[in-house]
Protein backbone atom coordinates (compact mmCIF):
# COMPACT_ATOMS: atom_id res chain seq x y z
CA UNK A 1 21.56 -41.63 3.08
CA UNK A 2 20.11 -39.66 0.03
CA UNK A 3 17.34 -37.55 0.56
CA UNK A 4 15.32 -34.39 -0.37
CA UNK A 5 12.57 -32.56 1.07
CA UNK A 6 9.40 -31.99 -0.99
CA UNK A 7 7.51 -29.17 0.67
CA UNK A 8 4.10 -29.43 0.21
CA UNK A 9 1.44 -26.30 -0.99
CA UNK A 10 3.58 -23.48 0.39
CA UNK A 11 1.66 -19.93 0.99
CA UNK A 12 3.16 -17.00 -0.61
CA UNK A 13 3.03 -13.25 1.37
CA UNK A 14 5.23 -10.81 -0.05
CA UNK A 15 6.36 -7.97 1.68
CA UNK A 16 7.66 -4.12 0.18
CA UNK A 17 9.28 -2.19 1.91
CA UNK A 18 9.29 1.67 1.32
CA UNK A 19 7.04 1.89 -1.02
CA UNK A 20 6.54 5.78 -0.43
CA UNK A 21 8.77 7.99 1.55
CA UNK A 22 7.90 9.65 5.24
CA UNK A 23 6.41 13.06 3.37
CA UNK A 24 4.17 11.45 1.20
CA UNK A 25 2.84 8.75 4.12
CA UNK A 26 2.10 12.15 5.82
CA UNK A 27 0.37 13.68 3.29
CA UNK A 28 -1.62 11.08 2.54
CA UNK A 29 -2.57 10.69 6.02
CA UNK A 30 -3.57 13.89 6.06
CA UNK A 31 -5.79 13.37 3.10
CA UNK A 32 -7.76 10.21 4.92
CA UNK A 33 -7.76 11.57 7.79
CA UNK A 34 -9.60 14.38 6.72
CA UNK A 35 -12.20 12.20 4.42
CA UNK A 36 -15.87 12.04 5.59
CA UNK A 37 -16.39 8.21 7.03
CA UNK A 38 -19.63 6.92 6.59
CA UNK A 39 -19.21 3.24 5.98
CA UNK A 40 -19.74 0.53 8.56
CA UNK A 41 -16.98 -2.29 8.58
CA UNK A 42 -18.30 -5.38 10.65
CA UNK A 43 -14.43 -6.64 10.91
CA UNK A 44 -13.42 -3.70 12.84
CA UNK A 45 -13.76 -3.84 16.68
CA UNK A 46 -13.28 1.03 17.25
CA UNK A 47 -12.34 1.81 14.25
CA UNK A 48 -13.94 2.68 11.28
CA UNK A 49 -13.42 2.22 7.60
CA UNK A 50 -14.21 4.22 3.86
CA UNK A 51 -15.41 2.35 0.76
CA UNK A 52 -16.97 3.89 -1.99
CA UNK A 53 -17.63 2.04 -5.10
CA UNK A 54 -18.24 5.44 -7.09
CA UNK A 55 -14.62 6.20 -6.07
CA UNK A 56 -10.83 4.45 -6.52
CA UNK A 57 -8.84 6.26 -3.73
CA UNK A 58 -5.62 4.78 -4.90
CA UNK A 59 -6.24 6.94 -8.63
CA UNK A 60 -6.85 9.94 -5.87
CA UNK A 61 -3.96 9.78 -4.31
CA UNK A 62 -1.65 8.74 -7.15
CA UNK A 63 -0.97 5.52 -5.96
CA UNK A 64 -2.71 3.10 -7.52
CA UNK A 65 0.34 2.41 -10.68
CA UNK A 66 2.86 1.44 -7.98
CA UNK A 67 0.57 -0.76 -6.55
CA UNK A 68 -0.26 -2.51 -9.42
CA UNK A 69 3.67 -2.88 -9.88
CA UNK A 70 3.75 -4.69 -6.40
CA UNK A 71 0.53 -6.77 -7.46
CA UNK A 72 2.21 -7.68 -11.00
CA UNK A 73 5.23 -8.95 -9.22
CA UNK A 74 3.35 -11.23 -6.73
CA UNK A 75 1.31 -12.59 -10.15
CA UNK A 76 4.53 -13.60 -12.02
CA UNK A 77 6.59 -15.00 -8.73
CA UNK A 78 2.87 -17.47 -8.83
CA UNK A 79 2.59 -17.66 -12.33
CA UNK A 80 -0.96 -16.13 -12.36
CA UNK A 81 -2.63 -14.73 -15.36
CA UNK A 82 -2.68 -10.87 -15.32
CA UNK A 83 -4.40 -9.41 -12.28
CA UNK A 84 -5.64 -6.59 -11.62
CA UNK A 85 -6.45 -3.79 -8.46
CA UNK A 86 -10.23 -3.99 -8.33
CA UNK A 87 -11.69 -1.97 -5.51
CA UNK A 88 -9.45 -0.27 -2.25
CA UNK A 89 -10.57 0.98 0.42
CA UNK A 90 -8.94 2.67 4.26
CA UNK A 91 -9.63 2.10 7.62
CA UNK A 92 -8.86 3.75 10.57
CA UNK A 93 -8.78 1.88 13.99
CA UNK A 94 -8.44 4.07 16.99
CA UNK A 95 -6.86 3.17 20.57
CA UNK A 96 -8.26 -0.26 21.77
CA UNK A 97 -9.28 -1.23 18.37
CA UNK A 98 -9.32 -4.28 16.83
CA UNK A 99 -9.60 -6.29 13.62
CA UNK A 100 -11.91 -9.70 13.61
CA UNK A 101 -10.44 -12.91 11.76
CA UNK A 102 -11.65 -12.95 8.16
CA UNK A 103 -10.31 -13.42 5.06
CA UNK A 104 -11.69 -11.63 1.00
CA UNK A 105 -13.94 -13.65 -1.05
CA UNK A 106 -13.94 -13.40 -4.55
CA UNK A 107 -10.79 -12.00 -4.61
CA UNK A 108 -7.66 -13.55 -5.58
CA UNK A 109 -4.70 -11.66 -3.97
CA UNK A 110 -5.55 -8.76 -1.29
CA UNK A 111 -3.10 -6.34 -0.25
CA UNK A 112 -2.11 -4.37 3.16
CA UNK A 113 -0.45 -0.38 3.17
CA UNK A 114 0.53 0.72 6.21
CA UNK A 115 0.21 4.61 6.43
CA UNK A 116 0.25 5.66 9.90
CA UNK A 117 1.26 3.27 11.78
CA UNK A 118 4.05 2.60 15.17
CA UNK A 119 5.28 -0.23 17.29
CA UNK A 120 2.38 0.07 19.28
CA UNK A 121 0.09 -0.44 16.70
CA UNK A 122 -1.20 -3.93 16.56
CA UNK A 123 0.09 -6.64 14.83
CA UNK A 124 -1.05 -8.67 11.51
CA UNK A 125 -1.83 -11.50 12.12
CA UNK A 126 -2.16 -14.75 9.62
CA UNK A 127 -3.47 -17.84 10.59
CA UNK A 128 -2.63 -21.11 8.77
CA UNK A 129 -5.60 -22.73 6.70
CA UNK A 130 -4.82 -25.93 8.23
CA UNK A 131 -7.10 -25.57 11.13
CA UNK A 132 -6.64 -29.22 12.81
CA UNK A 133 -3.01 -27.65 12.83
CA UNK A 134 -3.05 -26.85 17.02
CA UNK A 135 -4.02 -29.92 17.67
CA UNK A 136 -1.65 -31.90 16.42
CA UNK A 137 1.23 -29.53 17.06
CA UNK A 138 0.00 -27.44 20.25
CA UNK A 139 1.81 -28.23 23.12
CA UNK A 140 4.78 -26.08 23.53
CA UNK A 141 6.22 -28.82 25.83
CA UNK A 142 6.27 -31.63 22.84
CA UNK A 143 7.24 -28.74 20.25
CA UNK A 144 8.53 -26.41 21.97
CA UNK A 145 10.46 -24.65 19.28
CA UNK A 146 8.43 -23.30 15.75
CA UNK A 147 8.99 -23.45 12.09
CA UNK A 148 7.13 -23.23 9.16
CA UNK A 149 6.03 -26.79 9.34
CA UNK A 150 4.20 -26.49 12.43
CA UNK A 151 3.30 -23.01 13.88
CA UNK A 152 -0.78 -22.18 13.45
CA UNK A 153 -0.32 -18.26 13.24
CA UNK A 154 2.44 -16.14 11.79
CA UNK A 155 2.79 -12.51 13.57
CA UNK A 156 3.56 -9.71 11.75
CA UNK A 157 4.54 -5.98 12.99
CA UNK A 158 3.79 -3.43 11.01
CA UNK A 159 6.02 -0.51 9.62
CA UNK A 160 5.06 2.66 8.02
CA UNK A 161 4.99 2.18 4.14
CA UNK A 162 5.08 -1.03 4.31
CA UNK A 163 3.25 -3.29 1.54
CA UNK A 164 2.09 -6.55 2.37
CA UNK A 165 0.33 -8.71 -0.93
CA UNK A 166 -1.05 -12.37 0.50
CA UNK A 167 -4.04 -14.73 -1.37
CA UNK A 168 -7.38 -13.67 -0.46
CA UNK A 169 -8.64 -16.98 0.92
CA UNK A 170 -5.49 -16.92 3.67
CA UNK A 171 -7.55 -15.88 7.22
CA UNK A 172 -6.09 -13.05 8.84
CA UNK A 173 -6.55 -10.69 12.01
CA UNK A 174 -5.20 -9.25 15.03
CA UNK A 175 -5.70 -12.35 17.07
CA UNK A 176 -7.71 -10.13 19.65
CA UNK A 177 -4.88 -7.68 20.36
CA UNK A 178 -5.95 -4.73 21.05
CA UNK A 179 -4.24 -1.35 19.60
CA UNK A 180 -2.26 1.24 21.34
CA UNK A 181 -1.35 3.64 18.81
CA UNK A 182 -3.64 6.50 17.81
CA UNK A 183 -5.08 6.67 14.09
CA UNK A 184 -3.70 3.22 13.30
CA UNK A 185 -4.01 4.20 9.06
CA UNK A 186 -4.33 1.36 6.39
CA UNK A 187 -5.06 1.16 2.68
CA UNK A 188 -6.51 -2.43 1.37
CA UNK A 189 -7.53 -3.99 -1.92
CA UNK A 190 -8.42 -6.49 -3.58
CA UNK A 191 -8.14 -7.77 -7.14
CA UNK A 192 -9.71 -9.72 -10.16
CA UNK A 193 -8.87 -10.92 -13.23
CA UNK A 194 -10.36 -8.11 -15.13
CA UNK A 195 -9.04 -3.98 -14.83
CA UNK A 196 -12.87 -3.40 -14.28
CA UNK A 197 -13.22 -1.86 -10.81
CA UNK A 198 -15.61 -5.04 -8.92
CA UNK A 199 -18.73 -3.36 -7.46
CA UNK A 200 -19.14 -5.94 -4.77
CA UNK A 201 -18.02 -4.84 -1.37
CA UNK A 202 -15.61 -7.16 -0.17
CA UNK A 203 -14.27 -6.57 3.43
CA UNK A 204 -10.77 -5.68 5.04
């Protein structure tokens, strides 16, 4: 019996590791940490988060070109056009913080960068756009084993300098898990198809 397997509109996440060593996570920390937060971040649950529009952190903290090298590789491996970093911003969640599903609207790819960040922290969490999904494949006693053809939400731990680059309209989250590790430190983005830093605000 001949066969192949077509595998319909796969998602693509890519995932860098190391992008900066252990000194310059730490300084960089040090650098957010120290940042006066004003913003207001309805997808955070304690925790609190920095945008300014006048402001491209990632050009502060001299950043932003190796980003753009992760971002240019995720454009060519989906044979995008050229895209482009368009506004970043940090957040900071503290102990018993959360994140609240969501996903980044007029954005095409989004990006994660873990500064400060342990195995306590809490997980990211990606849930799949096909939201009749748990339905169909639920029941742990019918399926009780998951693959990519039938699990609803992919878990993901995160590590210190760790970049993770995923399509904007892909829903993501903490699914309600609560964090446990002190400072919990991310950089996010977005992008567009123009290098024109976007002055909408588009949430984390």
């Amino acid at each position: 019996m001949n066969y192949s397997y077509i595998e319909l509109f796969p998602t693509l996440l890519i995932k860098f590791d190391n992008i900066l060593s252990s000194n310059e996570l730490d300084n960089i920390f040090r650098i957010l940490k120290d940042k006066n937060i004003k913003g207001f971040d309805n997808t955070l649950i304690n925790g609190r988060s920095y945008f300014n529009n006048e402001e491209d952190i990632l050009l502060e903290l001299g950043i932003k070109k190796k980003l753009q090298e992760a971002v240019n590789i995720y454009s060519i491996q989906h044979k995008f056009p050229n895209i482009f970093i368009a506004n970043s911003w940090f957040s900071i969640q503290d102990i018993g913080g959360m994140l609240k599903e969501h996903d980044h609207p007029e954005s095409i790819i989004s990006g994660v960068f873990y500064i400060n960040v342990n195995e306590d922290s809490n997980p990211l969490v990606f849930k799949n756009p096909n939201n009749i999904i748990s339905y169909t494949y639920g029941s742990p006693m019918v399926y009780p084993e998951r693959s990519k053809y039938n699990t609803d939400v992919v878990y993901i731990q995160p590590k210190n300098g760790e970049l993770i680059l995923f399509p904007s309209w892909l829903k993501h989250g903490c699914d309600y898990r609560q964090n446990q590790y002190k400072d919990r430190t991310v950089i996010s983005f977005n992008t567009s198809l123009t290098d024109k830093c976007s002055r909408v605000f588009l949430q984390q």
